[in-house]
N, C-alpha and C. Protein backbone atom coordinates (compact mmCIF):
# COMPACT_ATOMS: atom_id res chain seq x y z
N UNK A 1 0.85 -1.18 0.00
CA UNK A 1 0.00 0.00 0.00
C UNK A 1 0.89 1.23 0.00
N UNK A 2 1.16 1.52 -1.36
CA UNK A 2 2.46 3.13 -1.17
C UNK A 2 1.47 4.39 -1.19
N UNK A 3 1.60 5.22 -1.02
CA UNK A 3 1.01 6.38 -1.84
C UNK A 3 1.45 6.35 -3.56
N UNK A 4 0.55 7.37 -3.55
CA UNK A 4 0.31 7.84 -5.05
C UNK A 4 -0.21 6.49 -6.21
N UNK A 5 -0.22 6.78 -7.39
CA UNK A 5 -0.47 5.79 -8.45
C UNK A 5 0.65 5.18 -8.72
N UNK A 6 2.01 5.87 -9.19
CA UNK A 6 2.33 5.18 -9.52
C UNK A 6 4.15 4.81 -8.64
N UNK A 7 4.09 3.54 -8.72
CA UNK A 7 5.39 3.25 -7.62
C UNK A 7 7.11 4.20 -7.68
N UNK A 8 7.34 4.39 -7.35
CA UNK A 8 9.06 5.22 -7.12
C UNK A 8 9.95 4.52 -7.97
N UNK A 9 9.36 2.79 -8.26
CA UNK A 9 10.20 2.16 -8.97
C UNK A 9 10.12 2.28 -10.25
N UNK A 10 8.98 2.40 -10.56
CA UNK A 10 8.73 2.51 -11.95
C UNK A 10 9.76 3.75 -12.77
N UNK A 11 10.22 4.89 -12.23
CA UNK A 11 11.14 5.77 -12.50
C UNK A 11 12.16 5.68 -11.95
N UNK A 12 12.92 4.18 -11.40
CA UNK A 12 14.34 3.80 -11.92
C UNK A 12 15.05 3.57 -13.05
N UNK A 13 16.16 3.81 -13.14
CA UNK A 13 16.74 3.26 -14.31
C UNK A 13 17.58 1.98 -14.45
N UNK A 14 17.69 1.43 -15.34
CA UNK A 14 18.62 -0.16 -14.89
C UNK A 14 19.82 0.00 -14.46
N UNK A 15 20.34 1.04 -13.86
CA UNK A 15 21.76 1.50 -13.62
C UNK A 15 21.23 1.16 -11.94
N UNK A 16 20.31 1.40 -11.47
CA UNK A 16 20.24 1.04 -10.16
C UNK A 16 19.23 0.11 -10.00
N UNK A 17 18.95 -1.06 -10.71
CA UNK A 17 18.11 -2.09 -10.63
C UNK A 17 18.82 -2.99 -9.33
N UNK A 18 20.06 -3.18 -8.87
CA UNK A 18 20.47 -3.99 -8.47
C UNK A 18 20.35 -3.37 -6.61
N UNK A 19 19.20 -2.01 -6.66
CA UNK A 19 18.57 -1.66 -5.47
C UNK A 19 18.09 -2.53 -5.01
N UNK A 20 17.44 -2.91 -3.67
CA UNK A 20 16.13 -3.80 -3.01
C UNK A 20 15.25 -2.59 -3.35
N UNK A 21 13.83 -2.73 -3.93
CA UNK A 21 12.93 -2.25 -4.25
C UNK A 21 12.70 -1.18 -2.76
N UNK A 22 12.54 -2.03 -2.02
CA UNK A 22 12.28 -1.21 -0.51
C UNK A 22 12.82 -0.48 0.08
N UNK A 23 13.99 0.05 -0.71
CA UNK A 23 14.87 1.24 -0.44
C UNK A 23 13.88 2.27 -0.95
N UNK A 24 13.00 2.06 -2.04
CA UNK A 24 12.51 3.33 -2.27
C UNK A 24 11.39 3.42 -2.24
N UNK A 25 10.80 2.58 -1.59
CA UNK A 25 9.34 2.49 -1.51
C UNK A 25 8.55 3.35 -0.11
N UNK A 26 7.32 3.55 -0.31
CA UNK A 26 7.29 5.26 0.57
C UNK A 26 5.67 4.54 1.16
N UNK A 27 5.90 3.72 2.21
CA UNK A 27 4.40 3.04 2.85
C UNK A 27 3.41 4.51 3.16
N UNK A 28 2.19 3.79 3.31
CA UNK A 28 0.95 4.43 3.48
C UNK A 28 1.20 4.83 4.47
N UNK A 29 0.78 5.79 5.56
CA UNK A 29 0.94 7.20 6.89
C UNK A 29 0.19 6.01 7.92
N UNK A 30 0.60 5.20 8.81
CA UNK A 30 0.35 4.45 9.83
C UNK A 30 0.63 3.13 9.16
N UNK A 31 1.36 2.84 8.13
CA UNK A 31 0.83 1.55 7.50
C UNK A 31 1.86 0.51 7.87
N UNK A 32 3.39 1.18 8.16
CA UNK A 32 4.61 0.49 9.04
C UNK A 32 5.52 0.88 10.39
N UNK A 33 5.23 -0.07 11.22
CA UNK A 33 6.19 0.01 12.40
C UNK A 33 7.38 -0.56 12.81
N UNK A 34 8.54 -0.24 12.98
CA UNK A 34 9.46 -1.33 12.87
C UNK A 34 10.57 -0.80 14.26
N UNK A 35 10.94 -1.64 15.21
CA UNK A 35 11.75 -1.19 16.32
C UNK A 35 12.87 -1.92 15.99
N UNK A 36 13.90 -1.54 16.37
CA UNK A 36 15.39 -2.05 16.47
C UNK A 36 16.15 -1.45 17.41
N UNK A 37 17.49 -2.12 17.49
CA UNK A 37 18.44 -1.94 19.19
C UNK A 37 19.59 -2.14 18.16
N UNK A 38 20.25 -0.94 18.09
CA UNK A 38 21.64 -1.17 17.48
C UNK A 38 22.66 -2.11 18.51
N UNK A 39 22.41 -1.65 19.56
CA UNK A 39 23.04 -2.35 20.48
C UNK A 39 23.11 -4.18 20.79
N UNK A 40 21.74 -4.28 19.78
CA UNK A 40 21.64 -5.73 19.27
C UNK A 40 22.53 -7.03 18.32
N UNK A 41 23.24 -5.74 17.77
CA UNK A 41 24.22 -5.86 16.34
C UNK A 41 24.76 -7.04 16.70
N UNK A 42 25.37 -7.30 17.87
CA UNK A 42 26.28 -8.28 18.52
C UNK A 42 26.07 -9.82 18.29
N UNK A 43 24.28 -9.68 17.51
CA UNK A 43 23.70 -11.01 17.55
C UNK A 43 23.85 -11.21 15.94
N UNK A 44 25.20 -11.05 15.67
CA UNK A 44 25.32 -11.62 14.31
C UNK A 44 24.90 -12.45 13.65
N UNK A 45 25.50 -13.55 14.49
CA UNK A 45 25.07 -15.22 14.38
C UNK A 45 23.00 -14.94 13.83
N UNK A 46 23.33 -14.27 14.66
CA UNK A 46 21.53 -14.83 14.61
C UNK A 46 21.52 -13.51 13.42
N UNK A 47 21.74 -13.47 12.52
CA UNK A 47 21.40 -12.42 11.18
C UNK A 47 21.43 -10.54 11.63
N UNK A 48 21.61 -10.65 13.16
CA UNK A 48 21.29 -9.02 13.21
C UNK A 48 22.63 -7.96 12.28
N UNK A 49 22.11 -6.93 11.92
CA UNK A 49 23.13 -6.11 10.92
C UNK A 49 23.29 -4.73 11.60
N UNK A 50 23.94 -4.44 11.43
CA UNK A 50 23.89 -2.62 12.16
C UNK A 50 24.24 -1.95 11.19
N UNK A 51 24.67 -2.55 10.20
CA UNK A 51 24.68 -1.59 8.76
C UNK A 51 22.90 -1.41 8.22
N UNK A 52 22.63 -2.45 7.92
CA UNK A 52 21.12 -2.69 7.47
C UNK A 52 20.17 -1.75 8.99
N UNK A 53 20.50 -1.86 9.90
CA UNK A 53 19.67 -1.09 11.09
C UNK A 53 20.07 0.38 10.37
N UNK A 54 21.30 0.86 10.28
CA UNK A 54 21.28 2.05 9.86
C UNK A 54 20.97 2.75 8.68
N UNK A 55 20.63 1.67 7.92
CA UNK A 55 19.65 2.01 6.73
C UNK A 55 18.40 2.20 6.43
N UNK A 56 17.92 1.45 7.67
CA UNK A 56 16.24 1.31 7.88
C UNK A 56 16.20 2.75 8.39
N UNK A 57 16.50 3.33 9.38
CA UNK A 57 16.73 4.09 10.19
C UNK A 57 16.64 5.83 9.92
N UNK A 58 17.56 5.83 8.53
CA UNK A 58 18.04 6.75 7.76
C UNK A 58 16.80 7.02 6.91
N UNK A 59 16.35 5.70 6.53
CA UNK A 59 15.14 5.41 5.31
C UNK A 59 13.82 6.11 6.07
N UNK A 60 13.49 6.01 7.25
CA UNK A 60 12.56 6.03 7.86
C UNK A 60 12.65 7.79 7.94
N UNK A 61 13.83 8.15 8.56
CA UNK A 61 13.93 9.78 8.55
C UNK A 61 13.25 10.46 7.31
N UNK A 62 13.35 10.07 5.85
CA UNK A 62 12.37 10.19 4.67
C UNK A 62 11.27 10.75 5.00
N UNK A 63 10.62 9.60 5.43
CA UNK A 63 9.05 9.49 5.25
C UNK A 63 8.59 9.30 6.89
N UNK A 64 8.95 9.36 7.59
CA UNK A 64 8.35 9.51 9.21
C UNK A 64 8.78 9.77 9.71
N UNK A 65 9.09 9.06 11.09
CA UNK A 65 9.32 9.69 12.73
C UNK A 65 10.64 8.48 13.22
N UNK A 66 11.61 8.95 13.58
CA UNK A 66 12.25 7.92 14.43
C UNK A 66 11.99 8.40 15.89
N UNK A 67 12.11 7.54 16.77
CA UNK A 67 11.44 7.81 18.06
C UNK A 67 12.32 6.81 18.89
N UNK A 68 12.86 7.68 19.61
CA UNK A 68 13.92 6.55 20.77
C UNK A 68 13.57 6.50 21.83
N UNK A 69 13.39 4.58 22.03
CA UNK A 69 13.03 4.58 23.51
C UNK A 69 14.29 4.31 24.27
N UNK A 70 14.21 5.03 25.45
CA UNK A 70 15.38 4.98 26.20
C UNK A 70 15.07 4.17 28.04
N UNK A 71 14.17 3.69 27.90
CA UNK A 71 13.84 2.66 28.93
C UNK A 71 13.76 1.14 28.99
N UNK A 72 14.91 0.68 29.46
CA UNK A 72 15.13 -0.84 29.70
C UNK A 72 14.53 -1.89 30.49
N UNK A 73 13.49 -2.48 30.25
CA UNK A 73 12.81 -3.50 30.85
C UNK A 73 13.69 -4.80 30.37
N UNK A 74 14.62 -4.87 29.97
CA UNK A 74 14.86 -6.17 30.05
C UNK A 74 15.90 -6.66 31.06
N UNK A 75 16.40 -5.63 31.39
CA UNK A 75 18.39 -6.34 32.58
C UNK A 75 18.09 -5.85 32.96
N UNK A 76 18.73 -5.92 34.20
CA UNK A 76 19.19 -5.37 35.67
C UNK A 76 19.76 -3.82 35.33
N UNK A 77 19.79 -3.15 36.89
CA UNK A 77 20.37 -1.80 36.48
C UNK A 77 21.82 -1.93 35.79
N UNK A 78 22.41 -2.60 36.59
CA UNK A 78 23.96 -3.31 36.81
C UNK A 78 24.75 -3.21 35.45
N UNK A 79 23.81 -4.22 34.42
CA UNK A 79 23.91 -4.56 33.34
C UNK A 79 23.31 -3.11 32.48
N UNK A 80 22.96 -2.57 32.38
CA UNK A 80 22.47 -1.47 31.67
C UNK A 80 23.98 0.00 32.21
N UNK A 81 24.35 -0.24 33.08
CA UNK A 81 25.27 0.76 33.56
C UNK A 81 26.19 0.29 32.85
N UNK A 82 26.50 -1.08 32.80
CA UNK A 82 27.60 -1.61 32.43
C UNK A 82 27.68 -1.59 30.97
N UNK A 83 26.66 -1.48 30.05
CA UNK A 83 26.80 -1.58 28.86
C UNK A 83 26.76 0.16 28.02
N UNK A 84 25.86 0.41 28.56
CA UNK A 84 25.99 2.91 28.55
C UNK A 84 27.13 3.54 29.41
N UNK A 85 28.09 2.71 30.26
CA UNK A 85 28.88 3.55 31.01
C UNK A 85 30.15 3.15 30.87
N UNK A 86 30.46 2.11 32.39
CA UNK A 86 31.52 1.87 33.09
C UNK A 86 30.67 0.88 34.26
N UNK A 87 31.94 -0.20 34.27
CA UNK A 87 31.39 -1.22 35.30
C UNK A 87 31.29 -0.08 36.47
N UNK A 88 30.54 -0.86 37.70
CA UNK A 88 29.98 -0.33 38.84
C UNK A 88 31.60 -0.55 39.57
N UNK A 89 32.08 0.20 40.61
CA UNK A 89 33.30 0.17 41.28
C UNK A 89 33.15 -1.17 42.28
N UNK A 90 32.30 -0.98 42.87
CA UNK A 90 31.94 -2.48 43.72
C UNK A 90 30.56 -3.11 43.42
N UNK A 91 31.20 -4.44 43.70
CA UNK A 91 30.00 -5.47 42.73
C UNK A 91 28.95 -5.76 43.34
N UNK A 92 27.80 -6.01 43.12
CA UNK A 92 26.67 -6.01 43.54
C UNK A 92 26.16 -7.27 44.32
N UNK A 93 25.78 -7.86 45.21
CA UNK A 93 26.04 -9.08 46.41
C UNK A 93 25.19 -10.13 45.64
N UNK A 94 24.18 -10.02 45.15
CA UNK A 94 23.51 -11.09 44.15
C UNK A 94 23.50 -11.00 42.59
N UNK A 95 23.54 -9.47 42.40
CA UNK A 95 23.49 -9.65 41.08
C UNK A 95 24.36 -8.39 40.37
N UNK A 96 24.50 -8.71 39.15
CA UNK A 96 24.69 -7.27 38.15
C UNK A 96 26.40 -7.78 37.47
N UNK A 97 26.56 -6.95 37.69
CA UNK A 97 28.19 -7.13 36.93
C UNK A 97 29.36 -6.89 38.03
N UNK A 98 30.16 -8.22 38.32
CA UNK A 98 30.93 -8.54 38.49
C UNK A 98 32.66 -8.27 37.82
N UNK A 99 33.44 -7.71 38.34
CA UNK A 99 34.46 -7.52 37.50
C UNK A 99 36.06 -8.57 38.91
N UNK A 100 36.95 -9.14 38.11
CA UNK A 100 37.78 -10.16 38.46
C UNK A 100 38.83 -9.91 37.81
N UNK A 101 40.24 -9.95 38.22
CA UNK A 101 41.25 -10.45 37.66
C UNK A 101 41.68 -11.90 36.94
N UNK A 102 42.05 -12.17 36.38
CA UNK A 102 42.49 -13.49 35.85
C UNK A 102 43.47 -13.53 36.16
N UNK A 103 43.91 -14.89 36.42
CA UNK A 103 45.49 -15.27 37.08
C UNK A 103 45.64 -16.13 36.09
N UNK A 104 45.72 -16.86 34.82
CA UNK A 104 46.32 -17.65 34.29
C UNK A 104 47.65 -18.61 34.31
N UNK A 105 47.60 -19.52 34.36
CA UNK A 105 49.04 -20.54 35.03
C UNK A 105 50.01 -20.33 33.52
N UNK A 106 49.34 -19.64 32.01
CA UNK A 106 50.54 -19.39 30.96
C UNK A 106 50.04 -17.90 30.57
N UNK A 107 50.94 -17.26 29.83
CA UNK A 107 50.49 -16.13 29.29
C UNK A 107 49.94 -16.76 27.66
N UNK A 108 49.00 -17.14 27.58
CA UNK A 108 48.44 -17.43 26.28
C UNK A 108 46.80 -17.42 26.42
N UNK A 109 46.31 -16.66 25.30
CA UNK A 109 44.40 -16.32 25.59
C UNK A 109 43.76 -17.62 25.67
N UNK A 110 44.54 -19.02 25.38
CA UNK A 110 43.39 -20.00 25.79
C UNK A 110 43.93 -19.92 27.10
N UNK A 111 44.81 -19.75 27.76
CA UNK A 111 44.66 -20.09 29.46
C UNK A 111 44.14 -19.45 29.99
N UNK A 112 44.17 -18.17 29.73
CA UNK A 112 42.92 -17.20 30.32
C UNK A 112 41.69 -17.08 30.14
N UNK A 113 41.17 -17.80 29.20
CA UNK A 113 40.38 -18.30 29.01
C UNK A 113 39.51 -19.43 29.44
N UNK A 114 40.33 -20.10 29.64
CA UNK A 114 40.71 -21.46 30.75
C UNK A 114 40.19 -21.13 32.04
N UNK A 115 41.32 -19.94 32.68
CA UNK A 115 41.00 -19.46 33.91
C UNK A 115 39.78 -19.05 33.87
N UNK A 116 39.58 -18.05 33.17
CA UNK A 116 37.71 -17.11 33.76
C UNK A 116 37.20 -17.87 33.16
N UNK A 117 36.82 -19.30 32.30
CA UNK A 117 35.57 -20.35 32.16
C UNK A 117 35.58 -20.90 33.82
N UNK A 118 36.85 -21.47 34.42
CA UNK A 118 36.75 -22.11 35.59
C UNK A 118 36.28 -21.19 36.45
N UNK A 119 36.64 -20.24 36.68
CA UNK A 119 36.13 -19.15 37.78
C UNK A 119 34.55 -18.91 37.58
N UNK A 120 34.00 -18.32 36.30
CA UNK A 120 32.70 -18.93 35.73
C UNK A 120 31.13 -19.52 36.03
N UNK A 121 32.39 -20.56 35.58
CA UNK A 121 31.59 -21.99 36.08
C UNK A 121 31.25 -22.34 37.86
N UNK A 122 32.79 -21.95 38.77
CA UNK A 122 32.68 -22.12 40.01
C UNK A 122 31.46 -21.49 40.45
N UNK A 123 31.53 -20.25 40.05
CA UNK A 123 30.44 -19.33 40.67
C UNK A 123 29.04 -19.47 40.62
N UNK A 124 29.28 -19.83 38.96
CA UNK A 124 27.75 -20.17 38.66
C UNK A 124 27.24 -21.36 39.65
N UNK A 125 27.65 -22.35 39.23
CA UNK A 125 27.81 -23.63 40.52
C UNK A 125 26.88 -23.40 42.07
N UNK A 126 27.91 -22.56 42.13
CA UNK A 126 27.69 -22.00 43.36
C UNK A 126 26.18 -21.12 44.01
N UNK A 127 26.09 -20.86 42.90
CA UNK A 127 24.72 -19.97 43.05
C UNK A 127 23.84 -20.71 42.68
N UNK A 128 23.64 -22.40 41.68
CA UNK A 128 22.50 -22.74 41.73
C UNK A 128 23.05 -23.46 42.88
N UNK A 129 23.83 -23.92 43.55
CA UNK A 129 23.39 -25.16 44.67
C UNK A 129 23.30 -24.28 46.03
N UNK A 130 23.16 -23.07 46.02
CA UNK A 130 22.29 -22.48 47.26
C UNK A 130 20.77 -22.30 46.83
N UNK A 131 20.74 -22.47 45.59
CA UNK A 131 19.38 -22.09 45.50
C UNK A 131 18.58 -20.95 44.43
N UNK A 132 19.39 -20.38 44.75
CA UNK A 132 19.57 -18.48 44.65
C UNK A 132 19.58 -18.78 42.68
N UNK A 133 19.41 -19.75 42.13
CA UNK A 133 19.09 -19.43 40.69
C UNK A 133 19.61 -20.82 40.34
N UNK A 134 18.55 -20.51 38.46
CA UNK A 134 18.63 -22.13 38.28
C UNK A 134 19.89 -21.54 36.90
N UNK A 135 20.12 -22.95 36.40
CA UNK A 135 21.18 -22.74 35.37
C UNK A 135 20.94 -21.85 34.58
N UNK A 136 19.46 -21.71 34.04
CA UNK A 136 18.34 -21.19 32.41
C UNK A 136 18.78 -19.63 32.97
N UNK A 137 19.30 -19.38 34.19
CA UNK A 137 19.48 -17.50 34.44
C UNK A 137 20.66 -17.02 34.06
N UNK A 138 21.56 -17.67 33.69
CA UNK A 138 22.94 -17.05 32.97
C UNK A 138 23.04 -17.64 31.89
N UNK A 139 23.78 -16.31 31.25
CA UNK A 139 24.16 -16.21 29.65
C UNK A 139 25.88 -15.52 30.06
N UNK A 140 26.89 -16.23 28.93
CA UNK A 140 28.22 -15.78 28.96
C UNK A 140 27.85 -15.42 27.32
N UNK A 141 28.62 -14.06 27.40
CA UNK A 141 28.74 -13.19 26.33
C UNK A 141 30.39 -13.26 26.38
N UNK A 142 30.84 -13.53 24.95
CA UNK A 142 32.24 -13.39 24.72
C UNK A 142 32.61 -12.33 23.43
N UNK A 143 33.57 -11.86 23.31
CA UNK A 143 34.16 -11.42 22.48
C UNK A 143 34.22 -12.11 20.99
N UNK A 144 34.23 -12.91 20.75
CA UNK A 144 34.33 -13.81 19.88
C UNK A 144 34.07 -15.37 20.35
N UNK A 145 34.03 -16.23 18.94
CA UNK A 145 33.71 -17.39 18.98
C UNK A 145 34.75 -18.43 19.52
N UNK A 146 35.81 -17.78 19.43
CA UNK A 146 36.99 -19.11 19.45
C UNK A 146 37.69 -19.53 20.48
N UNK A 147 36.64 -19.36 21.74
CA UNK A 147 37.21 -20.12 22.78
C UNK A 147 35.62 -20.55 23.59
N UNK A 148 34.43 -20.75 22.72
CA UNK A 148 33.49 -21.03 23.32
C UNK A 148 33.75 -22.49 24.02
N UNK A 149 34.40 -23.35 22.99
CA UNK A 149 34.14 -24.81 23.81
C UNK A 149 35.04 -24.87 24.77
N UNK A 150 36.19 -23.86 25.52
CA UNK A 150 36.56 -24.09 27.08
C UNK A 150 35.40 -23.60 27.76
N UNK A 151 34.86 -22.61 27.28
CA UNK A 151 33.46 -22.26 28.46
C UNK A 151 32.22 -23.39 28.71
N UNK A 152 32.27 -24.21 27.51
CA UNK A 152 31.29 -24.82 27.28
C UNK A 152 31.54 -26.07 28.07
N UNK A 153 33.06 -26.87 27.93
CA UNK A 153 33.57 -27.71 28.66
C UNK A 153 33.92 -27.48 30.04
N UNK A 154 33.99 -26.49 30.67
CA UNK A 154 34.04 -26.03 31.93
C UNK A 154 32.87 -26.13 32.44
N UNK A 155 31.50 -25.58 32.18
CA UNK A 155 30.18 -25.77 32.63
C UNK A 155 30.03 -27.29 32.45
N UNK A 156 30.25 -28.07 31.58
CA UNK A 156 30.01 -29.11 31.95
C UNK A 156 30.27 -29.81 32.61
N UNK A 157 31.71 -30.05 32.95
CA UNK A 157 32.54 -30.19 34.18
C UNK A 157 32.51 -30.06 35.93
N UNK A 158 31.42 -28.74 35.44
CA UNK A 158 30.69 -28.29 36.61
C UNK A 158 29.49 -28.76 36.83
N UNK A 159 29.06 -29.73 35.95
CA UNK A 159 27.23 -30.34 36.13
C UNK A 159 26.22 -29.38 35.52
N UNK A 160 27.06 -28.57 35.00
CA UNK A 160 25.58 -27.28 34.71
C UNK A 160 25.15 -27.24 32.92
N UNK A 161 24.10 -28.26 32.71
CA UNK A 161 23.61 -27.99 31.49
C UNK A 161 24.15 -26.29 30.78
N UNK A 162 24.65 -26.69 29.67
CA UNK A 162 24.98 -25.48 28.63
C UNK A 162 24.47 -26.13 26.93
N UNK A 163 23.98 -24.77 26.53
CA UNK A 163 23.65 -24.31 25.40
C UNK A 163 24.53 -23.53 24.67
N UNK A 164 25.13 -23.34 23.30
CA UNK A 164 26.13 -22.98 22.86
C UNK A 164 25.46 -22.40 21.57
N UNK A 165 25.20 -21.07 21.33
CA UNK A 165 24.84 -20.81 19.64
C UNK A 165 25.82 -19.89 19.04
N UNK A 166 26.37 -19.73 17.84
CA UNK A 166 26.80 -19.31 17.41
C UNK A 166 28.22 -20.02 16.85
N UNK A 167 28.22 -21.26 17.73
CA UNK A 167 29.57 -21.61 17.43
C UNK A 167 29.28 -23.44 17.13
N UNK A 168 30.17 -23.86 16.47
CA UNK A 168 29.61 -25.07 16.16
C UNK A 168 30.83 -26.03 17.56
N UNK A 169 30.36 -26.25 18.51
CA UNK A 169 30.74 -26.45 19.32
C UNK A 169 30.37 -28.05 19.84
């Protein structure tokens, strides 16, 4: 449903055929809604783009309204400070973001790696067998893919069912 009769495409030329049509297409006044979290980008694996977000984005400035919501219902404060700021100076007694040194027994990124999966895992451990949370409440976010299966083999090690996406693990 665009406005007018006749489409935006129809007055391309084949010099830019190799557009997505929907770059230039101009929806009806209530007819599309679309939310996105650049801050989402991270979920590659799972198809998210932050180039393509900033195109929608740009596209939308055109023909409507961008509108930013700036209220987080999904994390903790902890985690929201930690991701708009700077970790918190002291860590929070049940929850939020935690910050640790690594002691590694070599200077090489799988041992440190090694180390904070074991440290990790201890903790996590630790917090379901008081009670205080079941496995399904933590998620490890890494930098990259290529040391998922020490995290992955460490939780297991530890008894604690793990789920692994992004990595063929």
């Amino acid at each position: 449903a665009l406005e007018g009769e006749e489409s935006p495409n129809a007055q391309r030329s084949e010099a830019d055929s190799s557009v997505p049509e929907w770059l230039h297409a101009v929806p009806r006044p209530g007819a599309l809604f679309v939310v996105g979290d650049p801050k989402q980008s991270i979920y590659r694996f799972r198809r998210a783009d932050i180039q393509l977000y900033g195109i929608v984005k740009e596209r939308f400035r055109d023909f409507g309204a961008v509108l930013e919501l700036t209220t987080n219902f999904r994390s903790r404060p902890a985690i929201g400070d930690l991701v708009n700021t700077r970790p918190p100076e002291r860590p929070v007694p049940a929850e939020g973001v935690f910050v640790y040194r690594l002691s590694p027994e070599q200077s090489n990124q799988r041992s440190a790696a090694q180390d904070d999966a074991d440290r990790l895992a201890s903790w996590i451990r630790g917090r379901i067998e008081t009670g205080d949370r079941g496995p399904g409440d933590f998620m490890i976010l890494t930098r990259n893919r290529a040391r998922l299966d020490v995290y992955a083999r460490s939780l297991e090690a530890h008894s604690i069912p793990v789920q692994v996406t992004g990595a063929g693990v």
